[in-house]
N, C-alpha and C. Protein backbone atom coordinates (compact mmCIF):
# COMPACT_ATOMS: atom_id res chain seq x y z
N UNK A 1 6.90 14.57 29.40
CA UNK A 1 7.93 13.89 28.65
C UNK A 1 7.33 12.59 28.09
N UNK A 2 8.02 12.17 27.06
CA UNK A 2 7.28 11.00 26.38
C UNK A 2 7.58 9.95 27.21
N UNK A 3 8.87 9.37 28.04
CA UNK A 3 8.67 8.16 28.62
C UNK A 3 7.35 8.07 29.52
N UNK A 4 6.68 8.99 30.22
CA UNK A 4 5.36 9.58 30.83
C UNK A 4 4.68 8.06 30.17
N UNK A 5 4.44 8.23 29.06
CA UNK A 5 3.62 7.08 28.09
C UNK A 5 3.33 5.90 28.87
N UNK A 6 4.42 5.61 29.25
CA UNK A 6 5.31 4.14 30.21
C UNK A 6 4.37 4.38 31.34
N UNK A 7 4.84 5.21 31.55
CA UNK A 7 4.55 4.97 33.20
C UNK A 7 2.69 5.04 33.12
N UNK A 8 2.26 5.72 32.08
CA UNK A 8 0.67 5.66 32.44
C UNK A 8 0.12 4.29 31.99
N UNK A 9 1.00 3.20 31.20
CA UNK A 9 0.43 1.87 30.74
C UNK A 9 1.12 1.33 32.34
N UNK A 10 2.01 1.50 32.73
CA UNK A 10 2.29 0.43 33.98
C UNK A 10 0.81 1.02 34.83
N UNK A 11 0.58 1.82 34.57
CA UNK A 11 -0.35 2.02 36.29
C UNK A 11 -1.66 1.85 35.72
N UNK A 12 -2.17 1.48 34.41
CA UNK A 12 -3.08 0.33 34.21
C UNK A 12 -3.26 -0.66 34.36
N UNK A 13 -1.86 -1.48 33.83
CA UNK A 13 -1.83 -2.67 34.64
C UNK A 13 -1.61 -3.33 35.53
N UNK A 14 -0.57 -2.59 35.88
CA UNK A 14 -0.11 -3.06 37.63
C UNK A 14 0.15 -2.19 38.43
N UNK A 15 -0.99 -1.34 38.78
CA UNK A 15 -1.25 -0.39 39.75
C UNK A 15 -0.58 -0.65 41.01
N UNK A 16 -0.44 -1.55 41.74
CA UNK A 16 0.00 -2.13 42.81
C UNK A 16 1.62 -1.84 42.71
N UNK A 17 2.26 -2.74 41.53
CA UNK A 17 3.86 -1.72 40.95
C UNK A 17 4.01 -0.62 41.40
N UNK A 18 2.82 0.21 40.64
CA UNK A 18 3.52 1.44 40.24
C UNK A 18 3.55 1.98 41.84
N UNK A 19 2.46 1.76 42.41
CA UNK A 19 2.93 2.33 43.78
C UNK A 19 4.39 1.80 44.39
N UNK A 20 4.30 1.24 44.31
CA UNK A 20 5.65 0.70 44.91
C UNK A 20 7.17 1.47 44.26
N UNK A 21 6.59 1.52 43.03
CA UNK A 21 8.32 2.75 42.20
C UNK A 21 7.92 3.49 42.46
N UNK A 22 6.35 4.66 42.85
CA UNK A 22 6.15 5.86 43.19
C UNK A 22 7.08 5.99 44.77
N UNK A 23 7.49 5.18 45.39
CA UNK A 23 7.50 5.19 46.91
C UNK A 23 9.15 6.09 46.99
N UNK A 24 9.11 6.80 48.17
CA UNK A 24 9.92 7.99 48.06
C UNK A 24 11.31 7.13 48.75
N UNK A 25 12.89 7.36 48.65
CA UNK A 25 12.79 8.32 48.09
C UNK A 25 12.96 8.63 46.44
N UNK A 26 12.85 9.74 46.06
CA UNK A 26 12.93 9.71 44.87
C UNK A 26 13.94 10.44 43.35
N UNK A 27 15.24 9.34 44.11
CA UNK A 27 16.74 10.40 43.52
C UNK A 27 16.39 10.19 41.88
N UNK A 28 17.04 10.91 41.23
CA UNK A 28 16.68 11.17 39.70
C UNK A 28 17.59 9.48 39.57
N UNK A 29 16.87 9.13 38.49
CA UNK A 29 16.85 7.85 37.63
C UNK A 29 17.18 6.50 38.66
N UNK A 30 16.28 6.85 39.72
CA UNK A 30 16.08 5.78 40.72
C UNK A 30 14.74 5.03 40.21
N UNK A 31 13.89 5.84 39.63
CA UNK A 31 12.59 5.33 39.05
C UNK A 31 13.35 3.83 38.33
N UNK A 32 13.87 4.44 37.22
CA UNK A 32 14.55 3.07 36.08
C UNK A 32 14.86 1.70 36.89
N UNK A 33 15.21 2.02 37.76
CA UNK A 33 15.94 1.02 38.46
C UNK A 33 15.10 -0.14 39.24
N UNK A 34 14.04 0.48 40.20
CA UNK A 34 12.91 0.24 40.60
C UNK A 34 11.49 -0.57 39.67
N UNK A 35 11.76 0.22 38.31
CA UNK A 35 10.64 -0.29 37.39
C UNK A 35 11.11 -1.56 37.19
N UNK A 36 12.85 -1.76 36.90
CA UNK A 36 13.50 -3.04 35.99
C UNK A 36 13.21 -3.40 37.29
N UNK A 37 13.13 -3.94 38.50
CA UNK A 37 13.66 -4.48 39.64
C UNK A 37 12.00 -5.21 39.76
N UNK A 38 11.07 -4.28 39.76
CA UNK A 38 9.68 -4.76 40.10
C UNK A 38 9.15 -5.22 38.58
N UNK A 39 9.22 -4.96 37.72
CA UNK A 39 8.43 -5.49 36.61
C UNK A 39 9.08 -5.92 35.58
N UNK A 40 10.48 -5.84 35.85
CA UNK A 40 11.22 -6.09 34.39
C UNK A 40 11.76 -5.46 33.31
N UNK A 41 11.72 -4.11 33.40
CA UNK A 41 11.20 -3.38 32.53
C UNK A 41 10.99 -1.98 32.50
N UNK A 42 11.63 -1.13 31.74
CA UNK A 42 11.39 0.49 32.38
C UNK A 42 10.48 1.25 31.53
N UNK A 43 10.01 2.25 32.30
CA UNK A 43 9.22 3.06 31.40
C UNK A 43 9.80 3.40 30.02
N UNK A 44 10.87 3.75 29.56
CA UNK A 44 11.61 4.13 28.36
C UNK A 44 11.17 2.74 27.32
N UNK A 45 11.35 1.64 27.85
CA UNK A 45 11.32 0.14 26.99
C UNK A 45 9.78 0.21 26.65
N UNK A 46 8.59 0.73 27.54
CA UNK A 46 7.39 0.54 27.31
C UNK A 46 7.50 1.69 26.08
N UNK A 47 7.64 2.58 26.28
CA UNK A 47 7.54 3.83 25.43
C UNK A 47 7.88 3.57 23.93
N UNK A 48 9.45 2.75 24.11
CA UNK A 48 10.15 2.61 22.83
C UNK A 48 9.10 1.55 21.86
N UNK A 49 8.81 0.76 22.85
CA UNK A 49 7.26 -0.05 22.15
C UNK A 49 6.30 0.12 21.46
N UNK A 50 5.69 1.20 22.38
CA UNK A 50 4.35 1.92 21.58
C UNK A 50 4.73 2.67 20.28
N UNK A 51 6.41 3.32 20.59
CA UNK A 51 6.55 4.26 19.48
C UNK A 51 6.68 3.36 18.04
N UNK A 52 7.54 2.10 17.83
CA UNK A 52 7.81 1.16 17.35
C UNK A 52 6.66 0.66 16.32
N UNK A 53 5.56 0.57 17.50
CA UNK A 53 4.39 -0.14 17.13
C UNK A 53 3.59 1.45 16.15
N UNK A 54 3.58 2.26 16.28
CA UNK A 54 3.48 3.90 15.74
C UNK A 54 4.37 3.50 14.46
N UNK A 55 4.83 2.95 14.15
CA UNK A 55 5.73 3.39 13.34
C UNK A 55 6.42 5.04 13.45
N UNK A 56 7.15 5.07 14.43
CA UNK A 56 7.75 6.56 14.92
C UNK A 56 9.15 5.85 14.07
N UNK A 57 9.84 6.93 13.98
CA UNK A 57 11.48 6.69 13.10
C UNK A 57 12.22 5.68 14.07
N UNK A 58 12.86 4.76 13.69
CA UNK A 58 13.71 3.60 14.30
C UNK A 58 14.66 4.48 15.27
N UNK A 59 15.41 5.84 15.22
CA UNK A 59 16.26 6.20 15.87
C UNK A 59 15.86 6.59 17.04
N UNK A 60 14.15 7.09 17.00
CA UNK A 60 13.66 7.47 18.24
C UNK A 60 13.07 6.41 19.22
N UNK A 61 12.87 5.23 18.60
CA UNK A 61 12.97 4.24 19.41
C UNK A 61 13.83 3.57 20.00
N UNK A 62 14.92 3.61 19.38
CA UNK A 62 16.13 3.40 20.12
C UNK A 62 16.82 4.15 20.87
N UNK A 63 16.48 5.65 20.79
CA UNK A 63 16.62 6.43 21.82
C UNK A 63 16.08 5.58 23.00
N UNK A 64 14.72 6.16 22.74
CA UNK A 64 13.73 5.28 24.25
C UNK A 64 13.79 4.42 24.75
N UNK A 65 14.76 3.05 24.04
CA UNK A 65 15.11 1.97 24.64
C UNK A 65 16.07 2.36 25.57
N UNK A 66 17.16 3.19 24.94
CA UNK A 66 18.14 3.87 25.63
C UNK A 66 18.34 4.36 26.65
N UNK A 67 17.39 5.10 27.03
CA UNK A 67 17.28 6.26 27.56
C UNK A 67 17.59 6.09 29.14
N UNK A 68 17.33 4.85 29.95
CA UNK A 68 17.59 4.87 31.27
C UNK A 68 18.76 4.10 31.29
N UNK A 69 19.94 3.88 30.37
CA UNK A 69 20.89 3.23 30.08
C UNK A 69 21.56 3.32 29.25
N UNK A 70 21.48 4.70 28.81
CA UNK A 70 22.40 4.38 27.30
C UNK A 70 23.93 4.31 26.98
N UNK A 71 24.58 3.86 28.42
CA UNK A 71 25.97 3.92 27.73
C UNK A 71 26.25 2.11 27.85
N UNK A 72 24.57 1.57 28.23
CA UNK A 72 24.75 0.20 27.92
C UNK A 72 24.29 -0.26 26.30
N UNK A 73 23.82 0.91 26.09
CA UNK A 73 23.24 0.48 24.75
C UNK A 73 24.49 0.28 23.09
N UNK A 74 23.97 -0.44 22.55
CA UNK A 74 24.95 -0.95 21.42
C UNK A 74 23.90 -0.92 20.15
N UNK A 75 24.33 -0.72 19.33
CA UNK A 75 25.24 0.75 19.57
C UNK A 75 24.65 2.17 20.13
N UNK A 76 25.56 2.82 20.46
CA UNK A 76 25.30 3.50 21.57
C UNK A 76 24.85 5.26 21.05
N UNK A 77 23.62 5.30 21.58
CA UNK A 77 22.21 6.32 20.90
C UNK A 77 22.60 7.29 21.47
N UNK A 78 23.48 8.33 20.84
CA UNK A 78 23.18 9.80 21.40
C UNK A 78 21.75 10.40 21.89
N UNK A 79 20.98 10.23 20.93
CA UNK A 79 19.52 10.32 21.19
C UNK A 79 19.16 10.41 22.96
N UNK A 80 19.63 8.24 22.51
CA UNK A 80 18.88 8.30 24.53
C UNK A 80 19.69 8.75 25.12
N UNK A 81 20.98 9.32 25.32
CA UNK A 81 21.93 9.86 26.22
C UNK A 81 21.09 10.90 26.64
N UNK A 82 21.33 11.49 25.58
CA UNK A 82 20.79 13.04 25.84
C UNK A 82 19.07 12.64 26.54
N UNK A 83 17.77 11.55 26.32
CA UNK A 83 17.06 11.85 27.05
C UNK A 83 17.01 11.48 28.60
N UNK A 84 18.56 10.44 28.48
CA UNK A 84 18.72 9.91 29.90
C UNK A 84 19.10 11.38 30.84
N UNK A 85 19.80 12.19 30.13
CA UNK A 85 20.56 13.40 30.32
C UNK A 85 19.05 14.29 30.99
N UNK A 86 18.50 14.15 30.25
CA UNK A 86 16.96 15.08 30.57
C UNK A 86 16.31 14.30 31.44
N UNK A 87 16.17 13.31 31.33
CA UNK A 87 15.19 12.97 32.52
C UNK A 87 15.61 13.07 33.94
N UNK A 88 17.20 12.85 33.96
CA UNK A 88 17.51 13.43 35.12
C UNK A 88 17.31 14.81 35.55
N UNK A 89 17.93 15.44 34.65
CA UNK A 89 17.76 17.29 35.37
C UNK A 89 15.97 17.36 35.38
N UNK A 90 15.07 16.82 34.71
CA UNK A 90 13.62 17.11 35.07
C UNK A 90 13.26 16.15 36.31
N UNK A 91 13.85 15.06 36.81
CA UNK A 91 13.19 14.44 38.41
C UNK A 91 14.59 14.89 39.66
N UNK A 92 15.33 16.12 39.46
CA UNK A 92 16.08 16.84 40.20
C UNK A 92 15.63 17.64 40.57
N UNK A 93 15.41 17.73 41.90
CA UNK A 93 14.88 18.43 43.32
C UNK A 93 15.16 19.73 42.67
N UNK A 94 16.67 20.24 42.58
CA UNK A 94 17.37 21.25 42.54
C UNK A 94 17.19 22.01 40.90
N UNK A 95 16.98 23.46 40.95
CA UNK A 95 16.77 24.08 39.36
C UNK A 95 17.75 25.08 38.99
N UNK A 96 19.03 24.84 39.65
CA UNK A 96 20.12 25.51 40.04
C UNK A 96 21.24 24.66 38.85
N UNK A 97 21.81 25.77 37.84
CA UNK A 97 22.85 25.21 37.59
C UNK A 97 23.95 24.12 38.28
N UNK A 98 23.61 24.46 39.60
CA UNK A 98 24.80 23.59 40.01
C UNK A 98 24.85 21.76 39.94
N UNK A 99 22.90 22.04 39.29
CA UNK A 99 22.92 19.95 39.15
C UNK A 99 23.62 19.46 38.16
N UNK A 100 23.86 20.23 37.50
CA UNK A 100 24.94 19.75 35.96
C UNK A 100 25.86 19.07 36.89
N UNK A 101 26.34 19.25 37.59
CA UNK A 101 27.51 18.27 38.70
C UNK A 101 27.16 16.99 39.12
N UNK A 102 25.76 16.59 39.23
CA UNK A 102 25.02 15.57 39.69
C UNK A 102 24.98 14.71 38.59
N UNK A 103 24.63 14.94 36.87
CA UNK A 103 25.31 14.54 35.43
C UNK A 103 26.19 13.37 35.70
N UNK A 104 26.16 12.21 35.01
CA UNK A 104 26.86 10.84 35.12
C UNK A 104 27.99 11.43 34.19
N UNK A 105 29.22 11.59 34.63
CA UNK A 105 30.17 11.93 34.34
C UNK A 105 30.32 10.88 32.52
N UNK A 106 30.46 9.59 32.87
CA UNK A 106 30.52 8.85 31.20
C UNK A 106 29.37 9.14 30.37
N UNK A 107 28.64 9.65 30.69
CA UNK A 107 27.22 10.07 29.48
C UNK A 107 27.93 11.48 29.02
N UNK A 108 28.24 12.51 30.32
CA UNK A 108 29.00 13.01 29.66
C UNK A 108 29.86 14.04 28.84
N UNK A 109 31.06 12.76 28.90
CA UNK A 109 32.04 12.72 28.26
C UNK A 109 31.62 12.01 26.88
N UNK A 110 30.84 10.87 26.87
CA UNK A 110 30.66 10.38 25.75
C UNK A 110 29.60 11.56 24.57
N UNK A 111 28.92 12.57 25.52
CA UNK A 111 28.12 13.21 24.47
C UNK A 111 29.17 14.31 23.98
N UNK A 112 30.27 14.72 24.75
CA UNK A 112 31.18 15.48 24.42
C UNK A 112 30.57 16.83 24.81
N UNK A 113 30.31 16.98 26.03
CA UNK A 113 29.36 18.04 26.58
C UNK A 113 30.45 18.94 27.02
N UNK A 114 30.30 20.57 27.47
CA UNK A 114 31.27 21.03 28.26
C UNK A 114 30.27 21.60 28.92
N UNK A 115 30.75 21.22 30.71
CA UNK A 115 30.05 21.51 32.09
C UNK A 115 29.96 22.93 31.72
N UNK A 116 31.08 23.70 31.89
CA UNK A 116 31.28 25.38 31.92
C UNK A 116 30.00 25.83 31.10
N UNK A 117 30.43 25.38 30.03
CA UNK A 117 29.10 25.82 28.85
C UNK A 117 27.78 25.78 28.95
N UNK A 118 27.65 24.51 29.63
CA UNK A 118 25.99 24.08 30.06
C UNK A 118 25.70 24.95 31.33
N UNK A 119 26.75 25.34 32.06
CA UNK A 119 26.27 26.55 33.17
C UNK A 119 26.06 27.62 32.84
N UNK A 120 27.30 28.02 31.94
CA UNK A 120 26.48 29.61 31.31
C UNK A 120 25.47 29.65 30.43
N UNK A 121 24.86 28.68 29.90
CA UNK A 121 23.73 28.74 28.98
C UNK A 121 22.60 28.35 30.05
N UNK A 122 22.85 27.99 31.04
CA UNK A 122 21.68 26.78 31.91
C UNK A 122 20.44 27.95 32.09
N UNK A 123 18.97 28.21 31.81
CA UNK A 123 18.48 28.86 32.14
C UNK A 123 18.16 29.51 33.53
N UNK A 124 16.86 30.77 33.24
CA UNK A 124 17.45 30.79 34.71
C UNK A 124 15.85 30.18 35.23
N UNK A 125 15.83 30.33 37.06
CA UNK A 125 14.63 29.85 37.55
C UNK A 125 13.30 30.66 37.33
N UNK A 126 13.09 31.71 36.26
CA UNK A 126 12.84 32.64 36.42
C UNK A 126 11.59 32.23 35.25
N UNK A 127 12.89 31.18 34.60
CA UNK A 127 12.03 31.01 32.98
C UNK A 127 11.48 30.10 32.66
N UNK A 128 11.39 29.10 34.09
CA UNK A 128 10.62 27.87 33.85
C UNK A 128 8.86 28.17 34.28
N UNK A 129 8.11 27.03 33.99
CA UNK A 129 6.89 26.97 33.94
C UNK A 129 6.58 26.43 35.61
N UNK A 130 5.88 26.85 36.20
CA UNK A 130 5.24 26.31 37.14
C UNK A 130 3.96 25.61 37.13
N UNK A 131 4.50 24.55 36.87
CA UNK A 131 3.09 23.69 36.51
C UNK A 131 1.86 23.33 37.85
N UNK A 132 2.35 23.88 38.84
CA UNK A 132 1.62 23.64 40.13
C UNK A 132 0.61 24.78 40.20
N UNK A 133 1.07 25.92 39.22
CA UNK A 133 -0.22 27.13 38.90
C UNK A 133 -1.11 26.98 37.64
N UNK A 134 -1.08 26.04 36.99
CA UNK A 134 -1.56 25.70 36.18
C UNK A 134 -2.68 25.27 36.41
């Protein structure tokens, strides 16, 4: 995932950090919290930076600003919802439809999501990549 970006410039510079947000345990979008707490700052904000500095499209940077917060963001980035939305179900233990329940209820409602829907479409475990055989 692109916030990834983030996290490989924090552990250039402050290796010592990053161990410390690596430290378990490790509930989905506990990272964000940990990064702002120890450095100021989350991987998404580093990301939205580099992309910025890329000249990447303004909306995708404001996604990335977004993204570990976006129903704080103003105005408020479908974009980062939806990658706040993803980064959770990708640092969730569980590959079971049933984490859609674990989903911050105001992200959402604000994306105008329907749970039911996202379960019958949710893939299955069958069709993901195992990156540990890689």
């Amino acid at each position: 995932m692109m916030l990834r970006l983030g996290e490989l410039l924090i552990g250039q510079v402050d290796p010592e950090n990053l161990i410390k947000i690596e430290q378990l345990p490790h509930l989905p979008g506990g990272r964000w919290q940990r990064e702002q707490h120890l450095i100021g700052f989350n991987e998404g904000q580093i990301t939205a930076e580099l992309a910025r500095r890329w000249n990447f499209p303004t909306a995708l940077v404001d996604a990335l600003n977004a993204a570990s917060d976006p129903m704080a963001s103003r105005p408020f980035s479908r974009l980062g919802a939806i990658v706040h939305l993803a980064s959770l179900l990708a640092e969730s233990p569980s590959h079971d439809p049933e984490v859609l329940v674990t989903l911050p209820q105001d992200v959402v409602d604000k994306l105008q999501l329907n749970r039911e829907w996202m379960q019958a479409k949710f893939p299955s475990r069958a069709s993901f990549v195992d990156v540990s055989a890689l």
